[in-house]
PDB file of N, CA and C in Angstrom:
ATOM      1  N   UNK A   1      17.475 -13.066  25.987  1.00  0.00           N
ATOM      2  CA  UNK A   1      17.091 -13.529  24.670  1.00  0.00           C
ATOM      3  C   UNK A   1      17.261 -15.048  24.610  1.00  0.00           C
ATOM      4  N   UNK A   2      16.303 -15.627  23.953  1.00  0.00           N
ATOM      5  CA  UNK A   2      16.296 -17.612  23.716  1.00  0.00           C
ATOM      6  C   UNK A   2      16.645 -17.282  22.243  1.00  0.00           C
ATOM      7  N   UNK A   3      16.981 -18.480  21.976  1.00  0.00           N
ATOM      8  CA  UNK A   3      17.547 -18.963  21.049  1.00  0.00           C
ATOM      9  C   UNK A   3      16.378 -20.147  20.235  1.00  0.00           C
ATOM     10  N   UNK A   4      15.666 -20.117  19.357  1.00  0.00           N
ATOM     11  CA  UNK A   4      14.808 -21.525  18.924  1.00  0.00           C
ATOM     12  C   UNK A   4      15.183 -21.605  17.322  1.00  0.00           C
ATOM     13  N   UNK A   5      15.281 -23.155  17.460  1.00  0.00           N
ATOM     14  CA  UNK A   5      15.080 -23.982  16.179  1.00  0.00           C
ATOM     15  C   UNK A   5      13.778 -24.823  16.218  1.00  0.00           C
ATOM     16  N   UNK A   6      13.336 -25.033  15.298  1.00  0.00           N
ATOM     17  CA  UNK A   6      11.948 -25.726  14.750  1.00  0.00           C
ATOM     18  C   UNK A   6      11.864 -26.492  13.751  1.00  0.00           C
ATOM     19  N   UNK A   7      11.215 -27.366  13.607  1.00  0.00           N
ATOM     20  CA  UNK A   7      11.241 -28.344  12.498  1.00  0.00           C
ATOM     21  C   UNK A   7      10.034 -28.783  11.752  1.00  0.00           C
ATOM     22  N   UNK A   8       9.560 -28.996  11.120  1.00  0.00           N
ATOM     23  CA  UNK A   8       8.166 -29.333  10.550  1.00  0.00           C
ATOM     24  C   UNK A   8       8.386 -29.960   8.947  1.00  0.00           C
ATOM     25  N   UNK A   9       7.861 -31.244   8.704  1.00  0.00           N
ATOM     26  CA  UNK A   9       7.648 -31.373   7.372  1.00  0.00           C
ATOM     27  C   UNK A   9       6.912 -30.486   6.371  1.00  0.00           C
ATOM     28  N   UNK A  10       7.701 -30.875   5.090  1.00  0.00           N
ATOM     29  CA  UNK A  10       6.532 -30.018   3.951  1.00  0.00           C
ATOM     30  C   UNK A  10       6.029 -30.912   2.957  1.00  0.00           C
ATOM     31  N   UNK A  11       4.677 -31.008   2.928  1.00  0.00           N
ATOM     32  CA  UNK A  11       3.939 -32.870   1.869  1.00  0.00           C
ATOM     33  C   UNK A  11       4.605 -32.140   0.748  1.00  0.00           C
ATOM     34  N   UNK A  12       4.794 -33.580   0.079  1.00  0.00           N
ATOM     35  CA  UNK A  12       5.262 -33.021  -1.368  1.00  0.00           C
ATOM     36  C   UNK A  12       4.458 -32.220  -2.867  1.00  0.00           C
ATOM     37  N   UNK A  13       5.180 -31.633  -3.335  1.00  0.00           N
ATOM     38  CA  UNK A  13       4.500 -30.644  -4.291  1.00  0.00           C
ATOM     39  C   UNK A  13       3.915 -29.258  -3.816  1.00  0.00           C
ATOM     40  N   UNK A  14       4.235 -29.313  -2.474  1.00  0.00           N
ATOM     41  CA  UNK A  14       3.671 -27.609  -1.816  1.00  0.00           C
ATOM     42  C   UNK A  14       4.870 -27.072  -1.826  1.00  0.00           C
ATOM     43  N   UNK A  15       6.200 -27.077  -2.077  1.00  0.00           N
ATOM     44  CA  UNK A  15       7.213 -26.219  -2.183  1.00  0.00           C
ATOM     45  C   UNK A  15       6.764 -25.087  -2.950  1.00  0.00           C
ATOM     46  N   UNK A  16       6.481 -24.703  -4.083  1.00  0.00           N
ATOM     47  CA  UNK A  16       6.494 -23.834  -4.673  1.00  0.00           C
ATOM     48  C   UNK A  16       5.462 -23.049  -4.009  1.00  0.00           C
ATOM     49  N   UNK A  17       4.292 -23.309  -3.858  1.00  0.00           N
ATOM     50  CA  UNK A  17       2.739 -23.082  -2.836  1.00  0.00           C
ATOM     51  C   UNK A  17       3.431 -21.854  -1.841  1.00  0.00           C
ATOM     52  N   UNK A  18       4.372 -23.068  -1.239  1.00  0.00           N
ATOM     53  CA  UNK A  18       5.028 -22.451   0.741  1.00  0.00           C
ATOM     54  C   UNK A  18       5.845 -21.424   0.335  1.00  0.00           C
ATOM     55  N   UNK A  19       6.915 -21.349  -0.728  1.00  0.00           N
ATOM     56  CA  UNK A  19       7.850 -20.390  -0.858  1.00  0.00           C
ATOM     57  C   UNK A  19       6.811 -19.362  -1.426  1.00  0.00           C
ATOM     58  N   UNK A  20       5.960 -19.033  -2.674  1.00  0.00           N
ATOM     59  CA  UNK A  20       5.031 -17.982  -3.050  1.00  0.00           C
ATOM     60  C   UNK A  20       4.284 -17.198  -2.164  1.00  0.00           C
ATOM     61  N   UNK A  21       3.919 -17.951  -0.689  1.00  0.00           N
ATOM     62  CA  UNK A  21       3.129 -17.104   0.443  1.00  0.00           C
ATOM     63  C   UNK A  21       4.205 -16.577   0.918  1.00  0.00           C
ATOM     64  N   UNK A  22       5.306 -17.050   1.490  1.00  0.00           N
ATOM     65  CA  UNK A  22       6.065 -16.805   2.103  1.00  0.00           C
ATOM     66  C   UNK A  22       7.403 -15.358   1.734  1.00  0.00           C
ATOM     67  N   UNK A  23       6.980 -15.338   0.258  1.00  0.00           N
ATOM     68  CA  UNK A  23       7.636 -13.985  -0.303  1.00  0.00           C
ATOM     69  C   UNK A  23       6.807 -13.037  -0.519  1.00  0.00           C
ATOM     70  N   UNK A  24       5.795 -12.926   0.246  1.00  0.00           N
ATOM     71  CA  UNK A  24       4.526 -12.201   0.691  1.00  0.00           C
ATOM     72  C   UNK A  24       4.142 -12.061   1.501  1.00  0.00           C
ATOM     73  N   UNK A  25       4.620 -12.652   2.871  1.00  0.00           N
ATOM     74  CA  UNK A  25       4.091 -12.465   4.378  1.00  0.00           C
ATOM     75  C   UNK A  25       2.812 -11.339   4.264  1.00  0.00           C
ATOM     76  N   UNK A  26       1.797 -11.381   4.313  1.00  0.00           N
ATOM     77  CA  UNK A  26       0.899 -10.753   5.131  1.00  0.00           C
ATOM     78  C   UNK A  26       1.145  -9.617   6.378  1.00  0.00           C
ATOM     79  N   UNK A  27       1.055  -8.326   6.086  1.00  0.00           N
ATOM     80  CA  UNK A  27       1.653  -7.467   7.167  1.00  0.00           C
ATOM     81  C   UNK A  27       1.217  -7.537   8.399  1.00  0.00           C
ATOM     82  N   UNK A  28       0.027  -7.875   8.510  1.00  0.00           N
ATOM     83  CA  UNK A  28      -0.726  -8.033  10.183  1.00  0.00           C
ATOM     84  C   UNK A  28       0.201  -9.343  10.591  1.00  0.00           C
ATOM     85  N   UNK A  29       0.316 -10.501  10.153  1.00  0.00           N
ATOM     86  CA  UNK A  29       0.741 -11.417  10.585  1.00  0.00           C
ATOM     87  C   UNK A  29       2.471 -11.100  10.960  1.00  0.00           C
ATOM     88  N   UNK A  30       3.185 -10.436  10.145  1.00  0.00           N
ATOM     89  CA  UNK A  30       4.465  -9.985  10.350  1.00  0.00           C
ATOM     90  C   UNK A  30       4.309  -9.101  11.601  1.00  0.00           C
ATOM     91  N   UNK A  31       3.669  -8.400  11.852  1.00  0.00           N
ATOM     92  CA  UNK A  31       3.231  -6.830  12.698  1.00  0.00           C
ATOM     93  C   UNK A  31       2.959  -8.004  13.986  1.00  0.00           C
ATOM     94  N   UNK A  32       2.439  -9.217  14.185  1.00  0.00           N
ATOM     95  CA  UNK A  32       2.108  -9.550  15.491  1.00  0.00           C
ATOM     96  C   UNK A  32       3.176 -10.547  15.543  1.00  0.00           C
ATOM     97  N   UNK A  33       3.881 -10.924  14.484  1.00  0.00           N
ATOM     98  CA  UNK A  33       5.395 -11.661  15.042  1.00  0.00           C
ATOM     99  C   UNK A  33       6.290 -10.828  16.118  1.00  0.00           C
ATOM    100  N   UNK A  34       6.041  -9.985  15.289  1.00  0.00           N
ATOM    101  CA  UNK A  34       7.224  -8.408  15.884  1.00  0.00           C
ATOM    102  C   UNK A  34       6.619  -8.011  17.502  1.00  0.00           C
ATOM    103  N   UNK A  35       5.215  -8.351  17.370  1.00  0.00           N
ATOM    104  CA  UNK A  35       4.628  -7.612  18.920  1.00  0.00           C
ATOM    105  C   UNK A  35       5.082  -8.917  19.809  1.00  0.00           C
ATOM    106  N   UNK A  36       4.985  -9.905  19.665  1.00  0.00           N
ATOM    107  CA  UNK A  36       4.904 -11.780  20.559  1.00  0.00           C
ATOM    108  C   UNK A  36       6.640 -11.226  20.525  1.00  0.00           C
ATOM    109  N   UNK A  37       7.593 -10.604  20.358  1.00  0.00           N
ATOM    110  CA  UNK A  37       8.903  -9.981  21.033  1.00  0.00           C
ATOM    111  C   UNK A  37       9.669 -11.281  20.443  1.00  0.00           C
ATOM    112  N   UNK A  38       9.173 -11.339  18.946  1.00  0.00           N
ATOM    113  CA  UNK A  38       9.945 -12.652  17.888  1.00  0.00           C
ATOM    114  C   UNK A  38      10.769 -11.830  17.302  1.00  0.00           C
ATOM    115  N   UNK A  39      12.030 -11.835  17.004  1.00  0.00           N
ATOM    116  CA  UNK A  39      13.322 -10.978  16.022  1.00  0.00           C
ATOM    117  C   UNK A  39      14.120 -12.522  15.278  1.00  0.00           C
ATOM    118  N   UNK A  40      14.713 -11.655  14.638  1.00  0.00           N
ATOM    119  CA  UNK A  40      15.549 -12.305  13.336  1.00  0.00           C
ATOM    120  C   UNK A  40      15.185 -13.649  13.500  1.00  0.00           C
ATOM    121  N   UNK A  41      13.895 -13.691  12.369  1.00  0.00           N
ATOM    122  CA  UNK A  41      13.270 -14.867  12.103  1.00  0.00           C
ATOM    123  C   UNK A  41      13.250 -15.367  10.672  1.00  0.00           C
ATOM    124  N   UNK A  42      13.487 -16.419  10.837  1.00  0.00           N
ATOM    125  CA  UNK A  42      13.989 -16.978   9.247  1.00  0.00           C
ATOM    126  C   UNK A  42      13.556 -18.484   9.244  1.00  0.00           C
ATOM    127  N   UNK A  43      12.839 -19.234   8.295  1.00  0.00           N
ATOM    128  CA  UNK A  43      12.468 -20.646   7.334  1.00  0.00           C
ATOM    129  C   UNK A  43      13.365 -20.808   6.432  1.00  0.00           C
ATOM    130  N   UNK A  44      13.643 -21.860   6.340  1.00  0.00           N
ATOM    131  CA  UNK A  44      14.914 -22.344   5.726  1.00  0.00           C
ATOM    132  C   UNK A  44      14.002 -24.068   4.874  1.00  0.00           C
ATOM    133  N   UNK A  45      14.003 -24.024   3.751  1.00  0.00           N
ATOM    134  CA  UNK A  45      13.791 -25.483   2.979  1.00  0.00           C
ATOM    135  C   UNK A  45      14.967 -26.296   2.403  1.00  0.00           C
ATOM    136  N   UNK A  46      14.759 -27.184   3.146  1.00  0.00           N
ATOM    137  CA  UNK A  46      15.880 -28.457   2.094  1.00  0.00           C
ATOM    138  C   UNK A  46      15.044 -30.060   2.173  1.00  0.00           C
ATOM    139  N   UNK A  47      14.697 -29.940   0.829  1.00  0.00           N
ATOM    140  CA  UNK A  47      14.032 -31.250   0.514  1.00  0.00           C
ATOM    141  C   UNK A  47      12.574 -31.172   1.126  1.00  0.00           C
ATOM    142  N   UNK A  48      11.832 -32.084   2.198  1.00  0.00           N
ATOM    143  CA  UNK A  48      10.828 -31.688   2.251  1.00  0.00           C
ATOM    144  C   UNK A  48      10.672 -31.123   3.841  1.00  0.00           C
ATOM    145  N   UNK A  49      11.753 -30.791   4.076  1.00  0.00           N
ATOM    146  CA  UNK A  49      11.692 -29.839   5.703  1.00  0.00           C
ATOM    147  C   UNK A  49      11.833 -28.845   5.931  1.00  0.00           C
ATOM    148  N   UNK A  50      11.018 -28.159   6.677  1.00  0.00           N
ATOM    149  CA  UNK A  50      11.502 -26.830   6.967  1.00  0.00           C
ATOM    150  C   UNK A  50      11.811 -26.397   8.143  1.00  0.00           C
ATOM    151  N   UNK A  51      13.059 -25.694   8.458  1.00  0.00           N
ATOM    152  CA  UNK A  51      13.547 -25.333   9.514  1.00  0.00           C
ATOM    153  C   UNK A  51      13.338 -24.169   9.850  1.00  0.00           C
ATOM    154  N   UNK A  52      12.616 -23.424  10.715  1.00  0.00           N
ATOM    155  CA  UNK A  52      13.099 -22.261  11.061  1.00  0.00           C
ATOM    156  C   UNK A  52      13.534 -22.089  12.409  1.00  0.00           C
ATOM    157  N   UNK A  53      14.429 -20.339  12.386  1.00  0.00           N
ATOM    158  CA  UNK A  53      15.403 -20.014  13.530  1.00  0.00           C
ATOM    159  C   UNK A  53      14.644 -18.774  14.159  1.00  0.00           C
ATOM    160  N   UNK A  54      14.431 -18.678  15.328  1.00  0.00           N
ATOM    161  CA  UNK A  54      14.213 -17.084  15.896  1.00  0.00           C
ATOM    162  C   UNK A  54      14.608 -17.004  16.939  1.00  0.00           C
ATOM    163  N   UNK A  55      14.528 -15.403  17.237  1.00  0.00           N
ATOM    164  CA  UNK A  55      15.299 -15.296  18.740  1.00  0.00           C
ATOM    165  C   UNK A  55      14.049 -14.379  19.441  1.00  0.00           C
ATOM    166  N   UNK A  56      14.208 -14.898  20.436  1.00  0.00           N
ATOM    167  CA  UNK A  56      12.552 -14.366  21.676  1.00  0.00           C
ATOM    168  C   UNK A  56      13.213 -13.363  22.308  1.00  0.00           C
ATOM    169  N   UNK A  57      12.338 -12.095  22.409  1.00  0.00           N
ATOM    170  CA  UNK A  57      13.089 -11.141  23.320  1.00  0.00           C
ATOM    171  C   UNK A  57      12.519 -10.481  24.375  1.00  0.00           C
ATOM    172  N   UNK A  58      11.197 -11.696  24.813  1.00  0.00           N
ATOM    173  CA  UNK A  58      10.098 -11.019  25.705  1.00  0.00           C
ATOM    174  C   UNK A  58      10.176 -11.839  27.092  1.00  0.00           C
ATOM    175  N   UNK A  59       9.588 -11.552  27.997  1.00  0.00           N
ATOM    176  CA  UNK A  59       9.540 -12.289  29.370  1.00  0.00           C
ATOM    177  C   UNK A  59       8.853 -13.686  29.559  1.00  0.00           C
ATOM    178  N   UNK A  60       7.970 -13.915  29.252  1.00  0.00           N
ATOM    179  CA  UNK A  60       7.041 -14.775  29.096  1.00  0.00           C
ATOM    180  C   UNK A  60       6.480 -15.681  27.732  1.00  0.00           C
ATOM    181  N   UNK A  61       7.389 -16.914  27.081  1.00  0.00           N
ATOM    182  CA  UNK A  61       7.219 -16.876  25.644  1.00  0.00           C
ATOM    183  C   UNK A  61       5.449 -17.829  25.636  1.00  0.00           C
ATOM    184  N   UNK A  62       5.116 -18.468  26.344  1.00  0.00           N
ATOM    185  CA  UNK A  62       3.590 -18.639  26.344  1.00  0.00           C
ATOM    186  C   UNK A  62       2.670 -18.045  26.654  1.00  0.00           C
ATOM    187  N   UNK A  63       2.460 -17.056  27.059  1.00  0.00           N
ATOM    188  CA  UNK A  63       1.917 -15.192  26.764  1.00  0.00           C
ATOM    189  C   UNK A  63       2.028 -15.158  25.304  1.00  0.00           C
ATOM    190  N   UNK A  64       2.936 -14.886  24.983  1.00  0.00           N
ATOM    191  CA  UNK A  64       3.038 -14.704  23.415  1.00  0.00           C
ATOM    192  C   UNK A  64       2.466 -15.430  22.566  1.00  0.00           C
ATOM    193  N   UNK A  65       2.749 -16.439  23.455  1.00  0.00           N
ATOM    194  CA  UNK A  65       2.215 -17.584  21.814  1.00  0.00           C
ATOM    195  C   UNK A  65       0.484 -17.630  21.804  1.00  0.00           C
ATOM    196  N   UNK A  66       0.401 -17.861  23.366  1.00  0.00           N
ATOM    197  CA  UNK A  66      -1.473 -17.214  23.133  1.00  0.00           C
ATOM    198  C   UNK A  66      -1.987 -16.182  22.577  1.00  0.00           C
ATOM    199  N   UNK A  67      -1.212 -15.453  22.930  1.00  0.00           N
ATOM    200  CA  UNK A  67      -1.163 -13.717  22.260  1.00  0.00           C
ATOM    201  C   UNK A  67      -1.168 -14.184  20.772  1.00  0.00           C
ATOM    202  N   UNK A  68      -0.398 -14.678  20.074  1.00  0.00           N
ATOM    203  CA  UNK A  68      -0.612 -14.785  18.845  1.00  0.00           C
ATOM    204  C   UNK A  68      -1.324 -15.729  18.213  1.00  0.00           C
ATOM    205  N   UNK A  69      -1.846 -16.842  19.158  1.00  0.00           N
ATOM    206  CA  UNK A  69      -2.710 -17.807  18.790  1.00  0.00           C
ATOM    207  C   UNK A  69      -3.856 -17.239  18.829  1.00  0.00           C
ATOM    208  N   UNK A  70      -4.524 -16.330  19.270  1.00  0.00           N
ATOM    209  CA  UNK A  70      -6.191 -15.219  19.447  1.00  0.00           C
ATOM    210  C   UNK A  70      -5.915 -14.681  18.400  1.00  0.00           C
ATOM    211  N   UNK A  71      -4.796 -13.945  17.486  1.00  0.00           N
ATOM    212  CA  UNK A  71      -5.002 -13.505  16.690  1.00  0.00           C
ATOM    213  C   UNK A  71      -5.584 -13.708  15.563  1.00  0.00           C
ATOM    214  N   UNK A  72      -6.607 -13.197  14.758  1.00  0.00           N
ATOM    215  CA  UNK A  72      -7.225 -13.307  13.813  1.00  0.00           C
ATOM    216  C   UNK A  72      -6.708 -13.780  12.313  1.00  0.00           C
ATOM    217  N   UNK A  73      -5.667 -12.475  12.201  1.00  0.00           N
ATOM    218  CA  UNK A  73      -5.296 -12.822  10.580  1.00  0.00           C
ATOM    219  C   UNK A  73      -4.054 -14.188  11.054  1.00  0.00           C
ATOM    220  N   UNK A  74      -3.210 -13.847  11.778  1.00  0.00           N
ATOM    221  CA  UNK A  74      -2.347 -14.835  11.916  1.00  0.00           C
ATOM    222  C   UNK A  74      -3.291 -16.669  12.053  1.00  0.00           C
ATOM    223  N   UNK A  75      -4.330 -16.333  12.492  1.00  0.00           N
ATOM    224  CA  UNK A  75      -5.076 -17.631  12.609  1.00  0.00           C
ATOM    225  C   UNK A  75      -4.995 -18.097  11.350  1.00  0.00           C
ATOM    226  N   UNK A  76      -5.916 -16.724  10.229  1.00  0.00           N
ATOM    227  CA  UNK A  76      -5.770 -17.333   8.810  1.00  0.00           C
ATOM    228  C   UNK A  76      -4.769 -17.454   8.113  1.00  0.00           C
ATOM    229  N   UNK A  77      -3.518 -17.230   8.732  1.00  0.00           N
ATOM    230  CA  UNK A  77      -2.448 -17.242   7.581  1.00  0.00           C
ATOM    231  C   UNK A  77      -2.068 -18.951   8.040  1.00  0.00           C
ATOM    232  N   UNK A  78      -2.375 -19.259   9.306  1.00  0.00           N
ATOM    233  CA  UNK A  78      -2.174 -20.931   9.636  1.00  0.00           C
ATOM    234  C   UNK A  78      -2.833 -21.410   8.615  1.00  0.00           C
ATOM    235  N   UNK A  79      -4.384 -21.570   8.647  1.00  0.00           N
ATOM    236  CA  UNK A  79      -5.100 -22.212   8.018  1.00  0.00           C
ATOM    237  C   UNK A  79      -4.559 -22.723   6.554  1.00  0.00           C
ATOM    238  N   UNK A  80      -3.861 -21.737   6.090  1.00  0.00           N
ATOM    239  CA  UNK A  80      -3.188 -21.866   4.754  1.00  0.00           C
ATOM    240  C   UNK A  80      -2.085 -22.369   4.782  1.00  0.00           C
ATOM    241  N   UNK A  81      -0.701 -22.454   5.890  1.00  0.00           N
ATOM    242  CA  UNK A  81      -0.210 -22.980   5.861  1.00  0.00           C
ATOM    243  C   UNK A  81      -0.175 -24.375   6.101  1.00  0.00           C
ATOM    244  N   UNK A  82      -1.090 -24.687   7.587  1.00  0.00           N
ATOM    245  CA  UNK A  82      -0.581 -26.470   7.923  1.00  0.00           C
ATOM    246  C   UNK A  82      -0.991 -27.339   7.205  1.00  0.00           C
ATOM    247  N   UNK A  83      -2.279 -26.959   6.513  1.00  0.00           N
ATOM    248  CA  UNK A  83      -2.334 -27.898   4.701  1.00  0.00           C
ATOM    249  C   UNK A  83      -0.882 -28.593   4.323  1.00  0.00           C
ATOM    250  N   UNK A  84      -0.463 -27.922   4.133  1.00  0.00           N
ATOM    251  CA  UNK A  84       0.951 -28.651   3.491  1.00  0.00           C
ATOM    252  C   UNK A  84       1.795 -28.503   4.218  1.00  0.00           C
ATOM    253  N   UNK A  85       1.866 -28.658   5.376  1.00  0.00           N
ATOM    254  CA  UNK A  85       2.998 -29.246   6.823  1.00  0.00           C
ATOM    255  C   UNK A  85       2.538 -30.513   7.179  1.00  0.00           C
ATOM    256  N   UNK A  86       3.707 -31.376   7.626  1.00  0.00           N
ATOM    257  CA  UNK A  86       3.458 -32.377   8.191  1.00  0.00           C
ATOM    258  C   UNK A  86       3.899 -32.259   8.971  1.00  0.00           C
ATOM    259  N   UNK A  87       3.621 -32.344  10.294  1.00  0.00           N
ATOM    260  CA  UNK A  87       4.360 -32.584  11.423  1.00  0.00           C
ATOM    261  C   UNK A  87       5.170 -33.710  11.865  1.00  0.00           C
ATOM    262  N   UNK A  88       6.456 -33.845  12.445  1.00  0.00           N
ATOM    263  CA  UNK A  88       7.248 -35.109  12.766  1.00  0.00           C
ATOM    264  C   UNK A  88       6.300 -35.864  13.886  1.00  0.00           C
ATOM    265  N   UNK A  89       6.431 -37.086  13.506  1.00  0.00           N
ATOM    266  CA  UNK A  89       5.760 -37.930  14.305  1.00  0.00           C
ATOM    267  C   UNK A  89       6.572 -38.181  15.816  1.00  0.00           C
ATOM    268  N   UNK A  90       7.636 -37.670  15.993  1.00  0.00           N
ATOM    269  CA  UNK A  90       8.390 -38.018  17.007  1.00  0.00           C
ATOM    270  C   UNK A  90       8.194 -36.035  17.875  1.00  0.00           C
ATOM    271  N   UNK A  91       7.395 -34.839  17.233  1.00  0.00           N
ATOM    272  CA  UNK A  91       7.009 -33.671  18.462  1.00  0.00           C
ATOM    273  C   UNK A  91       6.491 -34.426  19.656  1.00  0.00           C
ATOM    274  N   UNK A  92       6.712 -33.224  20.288  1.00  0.00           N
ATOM    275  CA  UNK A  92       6.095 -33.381  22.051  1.00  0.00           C
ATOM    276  C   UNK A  92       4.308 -32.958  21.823  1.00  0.00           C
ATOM    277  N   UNK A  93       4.002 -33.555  22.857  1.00  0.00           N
ATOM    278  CA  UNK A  93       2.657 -33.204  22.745  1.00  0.00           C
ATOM    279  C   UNK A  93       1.997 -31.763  22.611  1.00  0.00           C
ATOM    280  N   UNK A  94       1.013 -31.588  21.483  1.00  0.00           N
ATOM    281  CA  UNK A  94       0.976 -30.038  21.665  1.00  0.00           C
ATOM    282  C   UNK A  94       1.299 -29.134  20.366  1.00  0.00           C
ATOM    283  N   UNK A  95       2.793 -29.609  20.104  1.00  0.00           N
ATOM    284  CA  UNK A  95       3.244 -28.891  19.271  1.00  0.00           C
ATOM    285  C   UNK A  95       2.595 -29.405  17.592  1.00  0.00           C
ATOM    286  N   UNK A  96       3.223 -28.204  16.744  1.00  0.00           N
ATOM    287  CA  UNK A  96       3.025 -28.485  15.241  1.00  0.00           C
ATOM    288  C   UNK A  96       4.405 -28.329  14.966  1.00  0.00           C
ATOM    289  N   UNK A  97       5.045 -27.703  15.294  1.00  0.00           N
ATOM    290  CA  UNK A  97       6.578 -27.116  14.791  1.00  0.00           C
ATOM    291  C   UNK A  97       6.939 -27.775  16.022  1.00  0.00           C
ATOM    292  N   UNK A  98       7.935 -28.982  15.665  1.00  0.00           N
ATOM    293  CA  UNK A  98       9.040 -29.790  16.441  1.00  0.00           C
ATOM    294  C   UNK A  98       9.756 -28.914  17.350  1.00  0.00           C
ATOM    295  N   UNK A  99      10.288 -28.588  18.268  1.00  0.00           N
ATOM    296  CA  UNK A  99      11.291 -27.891  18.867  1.00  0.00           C
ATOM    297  C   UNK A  99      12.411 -28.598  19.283  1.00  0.00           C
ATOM    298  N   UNK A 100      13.683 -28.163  18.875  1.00  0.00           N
ATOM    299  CA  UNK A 100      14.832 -28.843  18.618  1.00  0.00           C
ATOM    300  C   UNK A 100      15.822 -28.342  20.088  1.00  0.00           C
ATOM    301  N   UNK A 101      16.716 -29.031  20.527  1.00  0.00           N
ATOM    302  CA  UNK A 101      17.793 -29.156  21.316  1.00  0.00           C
ATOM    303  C   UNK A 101      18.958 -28.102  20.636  1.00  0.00           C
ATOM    304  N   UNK A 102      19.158 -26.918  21.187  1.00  0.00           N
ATOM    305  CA  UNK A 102      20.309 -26.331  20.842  1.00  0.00           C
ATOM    306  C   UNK A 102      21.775 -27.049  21.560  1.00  0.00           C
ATOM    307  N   UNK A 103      22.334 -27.716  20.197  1.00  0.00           N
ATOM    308  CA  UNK A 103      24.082 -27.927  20.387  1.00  0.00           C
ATOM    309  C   UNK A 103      24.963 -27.306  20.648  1.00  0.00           C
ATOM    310  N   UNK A 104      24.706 -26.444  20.071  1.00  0.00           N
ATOM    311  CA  UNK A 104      26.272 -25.591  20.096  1.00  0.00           C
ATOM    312  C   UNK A 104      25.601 -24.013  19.827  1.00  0.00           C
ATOM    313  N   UNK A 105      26.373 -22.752  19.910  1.00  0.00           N
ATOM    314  CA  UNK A 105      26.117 -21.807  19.783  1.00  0.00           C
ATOM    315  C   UNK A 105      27.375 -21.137  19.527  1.00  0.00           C
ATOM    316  N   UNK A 106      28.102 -20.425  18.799  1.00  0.00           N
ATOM    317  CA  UNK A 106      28.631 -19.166  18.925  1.00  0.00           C
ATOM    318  C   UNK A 106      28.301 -18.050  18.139  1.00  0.00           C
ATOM    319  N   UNK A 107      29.044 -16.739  19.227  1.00  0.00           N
ATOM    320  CA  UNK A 107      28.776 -15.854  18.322  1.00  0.00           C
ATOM    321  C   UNK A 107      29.965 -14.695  18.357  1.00  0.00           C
TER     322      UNK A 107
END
């Protein structure tokens, strides 16, 4: 199992927007988180960032992410989200969601 943190801006005034989809997930899009072997996944807002945490539980995590990048509804549930994401100007090439350096861990 990996461990990921993520980072991504949110433009201002889409808070309310991001939290209203987001207490609605879309079941196909939840249903192909769960298949890409994504568990205890969670977005977290403070101010205009959003963090989220998940843990990978599959062999291959770029398989997956293609795997879920072909997907259809998950395509459209992007479309609606990166409107109001900003991405950090300091990601690696590629990315939309920053990927962060794990510090510390216990459990």
């Amino acid at each position: 199992m990996q461990r990921f943190g993520m980072v991504v801006g949110l433009k201002p005034g889409k808070s309310e927007e991001y939290r209203k989809f987001h207490a609605a997930v879309w079941p196909e899009v939840l249903a192909m988180i769960l298949e890409c072997n994504i568990r205890n996944y969670s977005i977290y807002l403070k101010d205009q960032t959003l963090f989220s945490y998940f843990e990978y539980h599959g062999e291959n995590i770029q398989d997956d992410w293609k795997k879920m990048s072909a997907h259809q509804k998950t395509q459209e549930w992007w479309a609606l989200m990166e409107p109001m994401q900003q991405p950090l100007s300091t990601r690696k090439e590629g990315e939309w969601w920053a990927t962060m350096d794990e510090v510390f861990h216990l459990d």
